[in-house]
C-alpha atoms as a PDB file:
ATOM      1  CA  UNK A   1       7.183  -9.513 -32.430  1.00  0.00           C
ATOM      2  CA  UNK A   2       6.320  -8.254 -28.687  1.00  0.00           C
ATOM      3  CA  UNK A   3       2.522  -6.735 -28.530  1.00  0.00           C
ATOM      4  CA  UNK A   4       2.800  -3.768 -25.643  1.00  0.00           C
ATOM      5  CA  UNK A   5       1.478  -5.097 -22.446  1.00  0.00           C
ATOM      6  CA  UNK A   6      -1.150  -2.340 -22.759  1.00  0.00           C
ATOM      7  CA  UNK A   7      -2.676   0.932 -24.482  1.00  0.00           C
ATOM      8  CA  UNK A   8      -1.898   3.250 -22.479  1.00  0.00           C
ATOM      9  CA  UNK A   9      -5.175   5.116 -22.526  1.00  0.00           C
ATOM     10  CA  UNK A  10      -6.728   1.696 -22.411  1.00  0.00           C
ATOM     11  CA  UNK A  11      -5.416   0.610 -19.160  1.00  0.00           C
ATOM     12  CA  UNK A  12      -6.867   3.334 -17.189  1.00  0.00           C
ATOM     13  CA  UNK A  13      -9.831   2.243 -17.828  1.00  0.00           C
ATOM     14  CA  UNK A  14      -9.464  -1.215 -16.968  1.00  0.00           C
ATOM     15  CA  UNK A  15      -8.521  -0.146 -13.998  1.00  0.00           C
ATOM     16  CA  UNK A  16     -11.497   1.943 -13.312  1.00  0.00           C
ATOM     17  CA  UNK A  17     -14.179  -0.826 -14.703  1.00  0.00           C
ATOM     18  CA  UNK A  18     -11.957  -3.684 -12.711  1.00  0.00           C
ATOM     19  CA  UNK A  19     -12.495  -1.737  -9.534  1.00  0.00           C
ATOM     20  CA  UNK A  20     -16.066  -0.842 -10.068  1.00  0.00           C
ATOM     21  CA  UNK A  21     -16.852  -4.474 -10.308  1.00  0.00           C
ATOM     22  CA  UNK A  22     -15.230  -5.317  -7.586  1.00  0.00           C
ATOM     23  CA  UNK A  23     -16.339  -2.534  -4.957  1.00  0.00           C
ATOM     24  CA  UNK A  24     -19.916  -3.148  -6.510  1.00  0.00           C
ATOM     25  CA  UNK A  25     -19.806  -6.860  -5.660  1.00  0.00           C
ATOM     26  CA  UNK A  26     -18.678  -6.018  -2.050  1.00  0.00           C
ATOM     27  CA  UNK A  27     -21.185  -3.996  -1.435  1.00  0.00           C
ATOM     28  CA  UNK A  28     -23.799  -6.302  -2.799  1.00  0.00           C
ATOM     29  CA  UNK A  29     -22.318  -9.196  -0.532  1.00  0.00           C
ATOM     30  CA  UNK A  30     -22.042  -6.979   2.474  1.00  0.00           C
ATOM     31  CA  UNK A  31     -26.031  -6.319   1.925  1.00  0.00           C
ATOM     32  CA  UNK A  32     -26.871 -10.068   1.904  1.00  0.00           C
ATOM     33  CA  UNK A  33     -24.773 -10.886   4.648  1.00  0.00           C
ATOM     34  CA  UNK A  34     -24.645  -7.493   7.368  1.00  0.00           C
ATOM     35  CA  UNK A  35     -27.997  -7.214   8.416  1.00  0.00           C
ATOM     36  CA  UNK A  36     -26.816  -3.540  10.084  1.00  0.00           C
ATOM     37  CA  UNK A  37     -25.509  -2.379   6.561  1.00  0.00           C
ATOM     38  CA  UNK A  38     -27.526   0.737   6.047  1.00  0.00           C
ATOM     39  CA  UNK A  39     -27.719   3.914   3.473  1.00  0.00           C
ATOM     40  CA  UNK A  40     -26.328   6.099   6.136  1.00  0.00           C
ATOM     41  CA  UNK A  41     -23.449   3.815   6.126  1.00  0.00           C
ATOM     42  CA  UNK A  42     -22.552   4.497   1.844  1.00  0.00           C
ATOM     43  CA  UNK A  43     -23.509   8.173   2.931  1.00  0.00           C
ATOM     44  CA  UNK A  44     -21.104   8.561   5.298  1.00  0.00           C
ATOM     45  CA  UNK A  45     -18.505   6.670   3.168  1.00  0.00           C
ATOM     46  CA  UNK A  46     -18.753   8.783   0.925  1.00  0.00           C
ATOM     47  CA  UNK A  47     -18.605  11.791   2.441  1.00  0.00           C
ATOM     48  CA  UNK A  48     -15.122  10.841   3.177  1.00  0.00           C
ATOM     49  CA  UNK A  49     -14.556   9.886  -0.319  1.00  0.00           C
ATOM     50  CA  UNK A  50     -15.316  13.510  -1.735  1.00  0.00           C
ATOM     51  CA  UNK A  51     -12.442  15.122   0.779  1.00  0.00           C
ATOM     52  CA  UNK A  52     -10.157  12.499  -0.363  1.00  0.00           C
ATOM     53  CA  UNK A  53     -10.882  13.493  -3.939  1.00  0.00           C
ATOM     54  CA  UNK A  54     -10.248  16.597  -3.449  1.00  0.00           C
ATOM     55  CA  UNK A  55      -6.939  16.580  -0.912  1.00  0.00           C
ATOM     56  CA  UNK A  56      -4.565  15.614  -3.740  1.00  0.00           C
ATOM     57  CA  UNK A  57      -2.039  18.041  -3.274  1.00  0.00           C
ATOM     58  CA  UNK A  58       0.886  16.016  -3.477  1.00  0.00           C
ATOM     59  CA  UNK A  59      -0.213  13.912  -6.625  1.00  0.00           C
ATOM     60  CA  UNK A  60      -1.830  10.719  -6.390  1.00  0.00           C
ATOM     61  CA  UNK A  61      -1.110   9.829 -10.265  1.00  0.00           C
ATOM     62  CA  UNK A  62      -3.884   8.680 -12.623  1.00  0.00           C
ATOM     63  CA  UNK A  63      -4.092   5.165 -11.716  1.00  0.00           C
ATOM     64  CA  UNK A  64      -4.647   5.937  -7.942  1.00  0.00           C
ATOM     65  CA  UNK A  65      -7.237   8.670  -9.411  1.00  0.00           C
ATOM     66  CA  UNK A  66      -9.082   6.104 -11.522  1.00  0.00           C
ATOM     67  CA  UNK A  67      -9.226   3.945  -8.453  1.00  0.00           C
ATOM     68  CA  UNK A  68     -10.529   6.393  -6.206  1.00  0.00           C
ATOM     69  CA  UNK A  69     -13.091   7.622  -8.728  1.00  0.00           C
ATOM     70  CA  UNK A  70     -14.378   3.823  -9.588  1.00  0.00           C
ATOM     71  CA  UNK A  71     -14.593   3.373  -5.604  1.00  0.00           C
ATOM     72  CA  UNK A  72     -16.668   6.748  -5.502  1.00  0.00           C
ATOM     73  CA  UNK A  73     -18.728   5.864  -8.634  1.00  0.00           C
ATOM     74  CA  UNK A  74     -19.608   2.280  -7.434  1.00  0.00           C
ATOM     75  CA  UNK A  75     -20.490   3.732  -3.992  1.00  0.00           C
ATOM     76  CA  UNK A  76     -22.986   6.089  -5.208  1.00  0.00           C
ATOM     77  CA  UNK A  77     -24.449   4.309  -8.051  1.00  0.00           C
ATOM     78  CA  UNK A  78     -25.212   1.331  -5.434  1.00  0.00           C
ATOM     79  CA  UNK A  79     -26.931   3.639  -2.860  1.00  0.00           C
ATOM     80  CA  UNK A  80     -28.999   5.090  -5.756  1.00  0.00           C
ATOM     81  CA  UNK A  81     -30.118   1.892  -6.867  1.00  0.00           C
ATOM     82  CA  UNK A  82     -30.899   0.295  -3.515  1.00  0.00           C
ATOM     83  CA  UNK A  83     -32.928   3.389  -2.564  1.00  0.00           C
ATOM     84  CA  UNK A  84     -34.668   3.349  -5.593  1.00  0.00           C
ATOM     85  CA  UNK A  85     -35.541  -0.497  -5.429  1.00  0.00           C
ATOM     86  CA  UNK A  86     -35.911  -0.738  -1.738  1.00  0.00           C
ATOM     87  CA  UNK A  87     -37.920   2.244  -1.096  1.00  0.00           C
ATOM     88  CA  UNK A  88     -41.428   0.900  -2.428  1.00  0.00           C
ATOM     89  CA  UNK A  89     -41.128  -2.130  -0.302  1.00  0.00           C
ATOM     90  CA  UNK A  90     -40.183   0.020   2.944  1.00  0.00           C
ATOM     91  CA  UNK A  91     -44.111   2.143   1.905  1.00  0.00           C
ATOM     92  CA  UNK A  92     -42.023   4.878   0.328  1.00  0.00           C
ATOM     93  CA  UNK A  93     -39.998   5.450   3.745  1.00  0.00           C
ATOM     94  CA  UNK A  94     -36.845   6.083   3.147  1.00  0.00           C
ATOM     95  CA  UNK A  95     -34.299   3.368   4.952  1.00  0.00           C
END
């Protein structure tokens, strides 16, 4: 007996949680080894990010959806997170 290659509300998912990981461990690379790496720099990602969410009006399909949400998601929990640990050791400033 063949077992489906996937549930197909599963998959999806693994998608999104695959590409969380993934952007989430780039970006905590990127701010161990780019010493100009900056908020501003997530910030302005994703500002572009939101107007790609939102200029799908030829379809992306629900995998490229999932992707582009898990990209967003791991962008902005990462910049909440760094400013909320970094901020204390800057004296509050924000960096």
């Amino acid at each position: 007996m063949v077992s489906p290659v996937c549930d197909s509300d599963e998959f999806p998912q693994q998608i999104y949680r695959q590409t969380f990981e993934a952007i989430y461990a780039y970006l905590e690379e990127r701010l161990r080894t780019d010493p100009t790496f900056t908020p501003e720099d997530i910030r302005q990602f994703l500002k572009d990010a939101y107007a790609r969410q939102g200029d799908d009006w030829i379809g992306r399909g629900v995998l490229e959806t999932k992707k582009l949400d898990a990209v967003v998601a791991a962008y902005e929990c990462f910049l909440a997170e760094w400013e909320g640990v970094l901020e204390p050791e800057k004296g509050g400033q924000q960096i």
